[in-house]
C-alpha atoms as a PDB file:
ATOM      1  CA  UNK A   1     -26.331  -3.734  33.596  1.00  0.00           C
ATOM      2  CA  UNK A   2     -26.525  -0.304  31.957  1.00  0.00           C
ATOM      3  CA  UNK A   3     -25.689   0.404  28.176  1.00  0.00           C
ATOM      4  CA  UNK A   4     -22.590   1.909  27.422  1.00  0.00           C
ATOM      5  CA  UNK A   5     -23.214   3.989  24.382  1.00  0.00           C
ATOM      6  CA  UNK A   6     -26.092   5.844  23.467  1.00  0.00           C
ATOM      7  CA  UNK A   7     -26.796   3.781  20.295  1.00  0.00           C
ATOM      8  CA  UNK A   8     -27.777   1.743  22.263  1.00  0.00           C
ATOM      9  CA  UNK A   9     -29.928   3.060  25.663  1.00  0.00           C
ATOM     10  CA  UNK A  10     -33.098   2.640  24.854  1.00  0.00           C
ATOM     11  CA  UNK A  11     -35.289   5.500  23.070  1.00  0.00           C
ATOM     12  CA  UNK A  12     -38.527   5.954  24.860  1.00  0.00           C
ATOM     13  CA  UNK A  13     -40.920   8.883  25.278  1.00  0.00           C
ATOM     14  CA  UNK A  14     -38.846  11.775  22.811  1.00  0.00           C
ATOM     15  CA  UNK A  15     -39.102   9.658  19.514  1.00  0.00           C
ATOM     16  CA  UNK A  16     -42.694   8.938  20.626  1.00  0.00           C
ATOM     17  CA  UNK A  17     -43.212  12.759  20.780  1.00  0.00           C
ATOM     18  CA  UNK A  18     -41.635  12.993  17.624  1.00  0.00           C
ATOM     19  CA  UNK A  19     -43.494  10.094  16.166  1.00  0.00           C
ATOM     20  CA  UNK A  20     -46.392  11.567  16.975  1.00  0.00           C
ATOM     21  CA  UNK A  21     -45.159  15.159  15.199  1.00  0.00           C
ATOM     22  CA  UNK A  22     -44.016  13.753  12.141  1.00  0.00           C
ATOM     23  CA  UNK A  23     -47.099  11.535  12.037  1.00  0.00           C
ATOM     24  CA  UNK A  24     -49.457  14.647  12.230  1.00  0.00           C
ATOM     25  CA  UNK A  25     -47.076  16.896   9.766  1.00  0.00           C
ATOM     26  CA  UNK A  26     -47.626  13.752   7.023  1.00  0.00           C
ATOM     27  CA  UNK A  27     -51.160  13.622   7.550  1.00  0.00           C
ATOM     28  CA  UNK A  28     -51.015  17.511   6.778  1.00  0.00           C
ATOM     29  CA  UNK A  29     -48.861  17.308   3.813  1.00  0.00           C
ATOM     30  CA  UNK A  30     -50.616  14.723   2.579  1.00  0.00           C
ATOM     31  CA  UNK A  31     -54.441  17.229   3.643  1.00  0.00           C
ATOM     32  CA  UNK A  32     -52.821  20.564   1.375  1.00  0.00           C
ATOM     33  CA  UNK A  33     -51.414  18.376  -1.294  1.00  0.00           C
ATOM     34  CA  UNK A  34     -55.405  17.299  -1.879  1.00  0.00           C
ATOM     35  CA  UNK A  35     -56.344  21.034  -1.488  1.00  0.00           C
ATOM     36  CA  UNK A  36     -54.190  22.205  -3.461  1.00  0.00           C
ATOM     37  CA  UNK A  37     -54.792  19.483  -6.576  1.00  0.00           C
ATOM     38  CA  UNK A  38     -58.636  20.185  -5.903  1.00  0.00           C
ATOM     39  CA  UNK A  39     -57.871  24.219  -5.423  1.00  0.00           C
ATOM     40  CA  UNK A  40     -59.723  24.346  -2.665  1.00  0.00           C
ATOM     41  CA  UNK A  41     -59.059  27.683  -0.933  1.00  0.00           C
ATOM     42  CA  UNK A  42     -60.553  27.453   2.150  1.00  0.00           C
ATOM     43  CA  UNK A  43     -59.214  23.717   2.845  1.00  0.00           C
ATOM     44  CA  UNK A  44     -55.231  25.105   1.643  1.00  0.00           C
ATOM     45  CA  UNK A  45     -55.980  28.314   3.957  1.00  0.00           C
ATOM     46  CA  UNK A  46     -56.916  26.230   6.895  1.00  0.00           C
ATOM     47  CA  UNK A  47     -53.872  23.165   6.100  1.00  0.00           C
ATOM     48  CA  UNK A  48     -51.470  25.438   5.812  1.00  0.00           C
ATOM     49  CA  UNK A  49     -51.968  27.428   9.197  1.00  0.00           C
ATOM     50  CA  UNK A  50     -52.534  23.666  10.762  1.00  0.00           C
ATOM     51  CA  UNK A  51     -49.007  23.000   9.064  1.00  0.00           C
ATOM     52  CA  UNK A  52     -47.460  26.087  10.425  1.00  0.00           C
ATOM     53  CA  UNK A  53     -47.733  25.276  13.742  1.00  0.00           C
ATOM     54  CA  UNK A  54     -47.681  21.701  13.881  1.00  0.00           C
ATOM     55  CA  UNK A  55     -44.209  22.328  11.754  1.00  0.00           C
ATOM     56  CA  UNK A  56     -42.865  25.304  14.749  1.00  0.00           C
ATOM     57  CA  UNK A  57     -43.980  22.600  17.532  1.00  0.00           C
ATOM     58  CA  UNK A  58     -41.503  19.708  15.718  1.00  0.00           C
ATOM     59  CA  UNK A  59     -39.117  22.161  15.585  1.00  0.00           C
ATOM     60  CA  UNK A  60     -39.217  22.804  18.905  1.00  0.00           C
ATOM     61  CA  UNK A  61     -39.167  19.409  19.788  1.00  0.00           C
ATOM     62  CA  UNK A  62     -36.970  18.155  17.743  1.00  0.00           C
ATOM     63  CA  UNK A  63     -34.573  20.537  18.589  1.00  0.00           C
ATOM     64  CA  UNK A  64     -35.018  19.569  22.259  1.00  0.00           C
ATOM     65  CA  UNK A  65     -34.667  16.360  21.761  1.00  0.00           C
ATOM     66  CA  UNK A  66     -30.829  16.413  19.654  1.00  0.00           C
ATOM     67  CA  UNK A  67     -29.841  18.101  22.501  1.00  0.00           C
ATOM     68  CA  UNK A  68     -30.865  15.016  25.235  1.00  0.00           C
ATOM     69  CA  UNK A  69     -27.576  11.828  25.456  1.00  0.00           C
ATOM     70  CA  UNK A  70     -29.471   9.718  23.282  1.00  0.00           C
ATOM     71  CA  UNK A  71     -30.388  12.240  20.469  1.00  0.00           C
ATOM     72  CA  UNK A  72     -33.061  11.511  17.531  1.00  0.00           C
ATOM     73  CA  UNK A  73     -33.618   8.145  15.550  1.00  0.00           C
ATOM     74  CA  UNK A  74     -31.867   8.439  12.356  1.00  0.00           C
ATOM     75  CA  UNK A  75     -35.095   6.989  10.719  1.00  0.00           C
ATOM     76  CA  UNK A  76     -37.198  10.254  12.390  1.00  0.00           C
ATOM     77  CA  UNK A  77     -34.309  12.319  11.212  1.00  0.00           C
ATOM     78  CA  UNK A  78     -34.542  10.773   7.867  1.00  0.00           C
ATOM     79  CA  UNK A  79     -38.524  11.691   7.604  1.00  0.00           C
ATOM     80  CA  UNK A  80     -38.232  14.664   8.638  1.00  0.00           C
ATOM     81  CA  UNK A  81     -35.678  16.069   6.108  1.00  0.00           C
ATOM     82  CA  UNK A  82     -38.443  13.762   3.614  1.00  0.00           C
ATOM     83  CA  UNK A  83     -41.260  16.149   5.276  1.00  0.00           C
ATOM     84  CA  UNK A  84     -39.117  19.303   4.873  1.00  0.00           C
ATOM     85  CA  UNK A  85     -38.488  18.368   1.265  1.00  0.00           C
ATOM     86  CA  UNK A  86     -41.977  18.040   0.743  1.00  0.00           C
ATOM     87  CA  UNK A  87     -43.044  21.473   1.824  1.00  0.00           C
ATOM     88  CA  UNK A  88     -39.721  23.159  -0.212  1.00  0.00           C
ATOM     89  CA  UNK A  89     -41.700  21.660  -3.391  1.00  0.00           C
ATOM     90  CA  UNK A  90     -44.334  22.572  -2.530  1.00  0.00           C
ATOM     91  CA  UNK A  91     -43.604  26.526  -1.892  1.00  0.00           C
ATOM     92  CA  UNK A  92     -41.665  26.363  -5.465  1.00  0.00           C
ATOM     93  CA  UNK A  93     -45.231  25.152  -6.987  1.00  0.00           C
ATOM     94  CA  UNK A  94     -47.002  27.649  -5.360  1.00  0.00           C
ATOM     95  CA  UNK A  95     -44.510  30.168  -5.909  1.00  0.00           C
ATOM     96  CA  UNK A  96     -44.491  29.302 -10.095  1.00  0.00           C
ATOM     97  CA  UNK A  97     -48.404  28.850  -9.973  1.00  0.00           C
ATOM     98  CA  UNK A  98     -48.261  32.688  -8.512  1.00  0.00           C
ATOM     99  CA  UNK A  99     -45.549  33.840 -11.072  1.00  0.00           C
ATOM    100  CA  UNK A 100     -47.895  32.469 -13.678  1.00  0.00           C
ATOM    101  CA  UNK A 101     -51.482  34.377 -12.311  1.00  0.00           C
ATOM    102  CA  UNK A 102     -49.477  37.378 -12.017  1.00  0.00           C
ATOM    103  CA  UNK A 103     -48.077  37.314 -15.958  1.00  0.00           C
ATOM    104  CA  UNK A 104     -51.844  36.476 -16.940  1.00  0.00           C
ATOM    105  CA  UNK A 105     -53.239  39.344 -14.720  1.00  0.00           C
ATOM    106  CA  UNK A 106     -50.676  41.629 -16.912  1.00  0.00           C
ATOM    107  CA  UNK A 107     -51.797  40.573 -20.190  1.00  0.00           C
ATOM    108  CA  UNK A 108     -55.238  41.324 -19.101  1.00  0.00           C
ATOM    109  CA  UNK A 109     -55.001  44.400 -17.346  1.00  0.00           C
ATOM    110  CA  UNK A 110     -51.993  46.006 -18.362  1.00  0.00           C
ATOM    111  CA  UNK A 111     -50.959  49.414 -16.279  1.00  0.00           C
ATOM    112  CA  UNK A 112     -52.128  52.697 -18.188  1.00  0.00           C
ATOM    113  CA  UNK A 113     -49.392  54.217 -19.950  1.00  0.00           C
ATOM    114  CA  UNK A 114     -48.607  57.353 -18.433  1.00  0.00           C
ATOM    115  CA  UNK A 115     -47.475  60.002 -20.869  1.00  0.00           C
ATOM    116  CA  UNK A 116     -44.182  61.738 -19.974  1.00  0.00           C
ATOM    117  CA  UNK A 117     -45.233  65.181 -21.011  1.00  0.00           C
ATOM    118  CA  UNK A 118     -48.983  66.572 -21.317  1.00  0.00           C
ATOM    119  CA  UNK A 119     -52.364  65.648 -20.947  1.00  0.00           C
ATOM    120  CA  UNK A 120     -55.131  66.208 -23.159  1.00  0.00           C
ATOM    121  CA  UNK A 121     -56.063  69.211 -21.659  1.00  0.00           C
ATOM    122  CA  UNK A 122     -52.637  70.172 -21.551  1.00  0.00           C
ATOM    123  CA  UNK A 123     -51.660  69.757 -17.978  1.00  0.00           C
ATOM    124  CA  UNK A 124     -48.388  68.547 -16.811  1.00  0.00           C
ATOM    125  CA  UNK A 125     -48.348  65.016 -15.841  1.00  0.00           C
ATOM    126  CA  UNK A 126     -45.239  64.724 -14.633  1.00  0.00           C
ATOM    127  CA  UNK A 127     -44.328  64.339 -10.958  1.00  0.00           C
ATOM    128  CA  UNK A 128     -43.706  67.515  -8.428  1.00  0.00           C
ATOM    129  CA  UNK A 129     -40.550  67.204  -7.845  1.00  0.00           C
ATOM    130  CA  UNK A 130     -37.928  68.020 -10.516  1.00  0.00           C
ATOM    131  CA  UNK A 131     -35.580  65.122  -9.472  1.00  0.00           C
ATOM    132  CA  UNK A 132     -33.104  68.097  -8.375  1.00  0.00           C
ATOM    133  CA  UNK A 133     -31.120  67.786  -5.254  1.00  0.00           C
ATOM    134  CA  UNK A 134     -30.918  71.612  -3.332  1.00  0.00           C
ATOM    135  CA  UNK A 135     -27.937  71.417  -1.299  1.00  0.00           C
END
């Protein structure tokens, strides 16, 4: 007799696919978090492109497979938002670890002031234009 809802049909080779996604997108998250702790550039360069497309082929899939009757396991739905989360806090560590290199950079090297009238040798340094608009 055949299963009436799709709770209950039986979930064969999509979750496996998706298993197998979410399996290698862990195994990558877990790979850059190490890189990233050790700073290892090379290791974080190569994770992250591994990441990138392992992340655009679960997409894909994953996609593909809400679509089918008997849609995804809520427990692969549920580590894949988990993975997703991951990577957001990740970015936002990166992204303050950047924001923090670039403020040091600018203590360090600060941009020559640029003087608004004259040089030294008494040349203009303003710009060309006048800022006038010729109609």
């Amino acid at each position: 007799m055949q299963a009436l809802y799709a709770d209950t049909l039986p979930r064969g080779r999509t979750d496996d696919t998706l298993e197998a996604s979410l399996r290698t997108i862990e195994a990558l998250l877990a790979g850059l978090g190490a890189a990233l702790r050790e700073r290892d550039m090379a290791v974080i360069d190569t994770q992250a492109s591994a990441l990138q497309r392992a992340l655009a082929s679960a997409v894909h899939r994953f996609n593909h497979a809400a679509r089918q009757p008997d849609g995804v396991a809520p427990a692969l739905r549920l580590r894949f938002a988990a993975a997703g989360a991951q990577i957001t806090a990740q970015r936002e560590s990166l992204a303050r670890a950047t924001a923090a290199i670039d403020r040091a950079l600018d203590v360090l090297m600060p941009e020559p002031m640029v003087s608004p009238l004259y040089s030294q040798a008494g040349h203009s340094q303003r710009a060309a234009s006048s800022g006038c608009v010729n109609a």
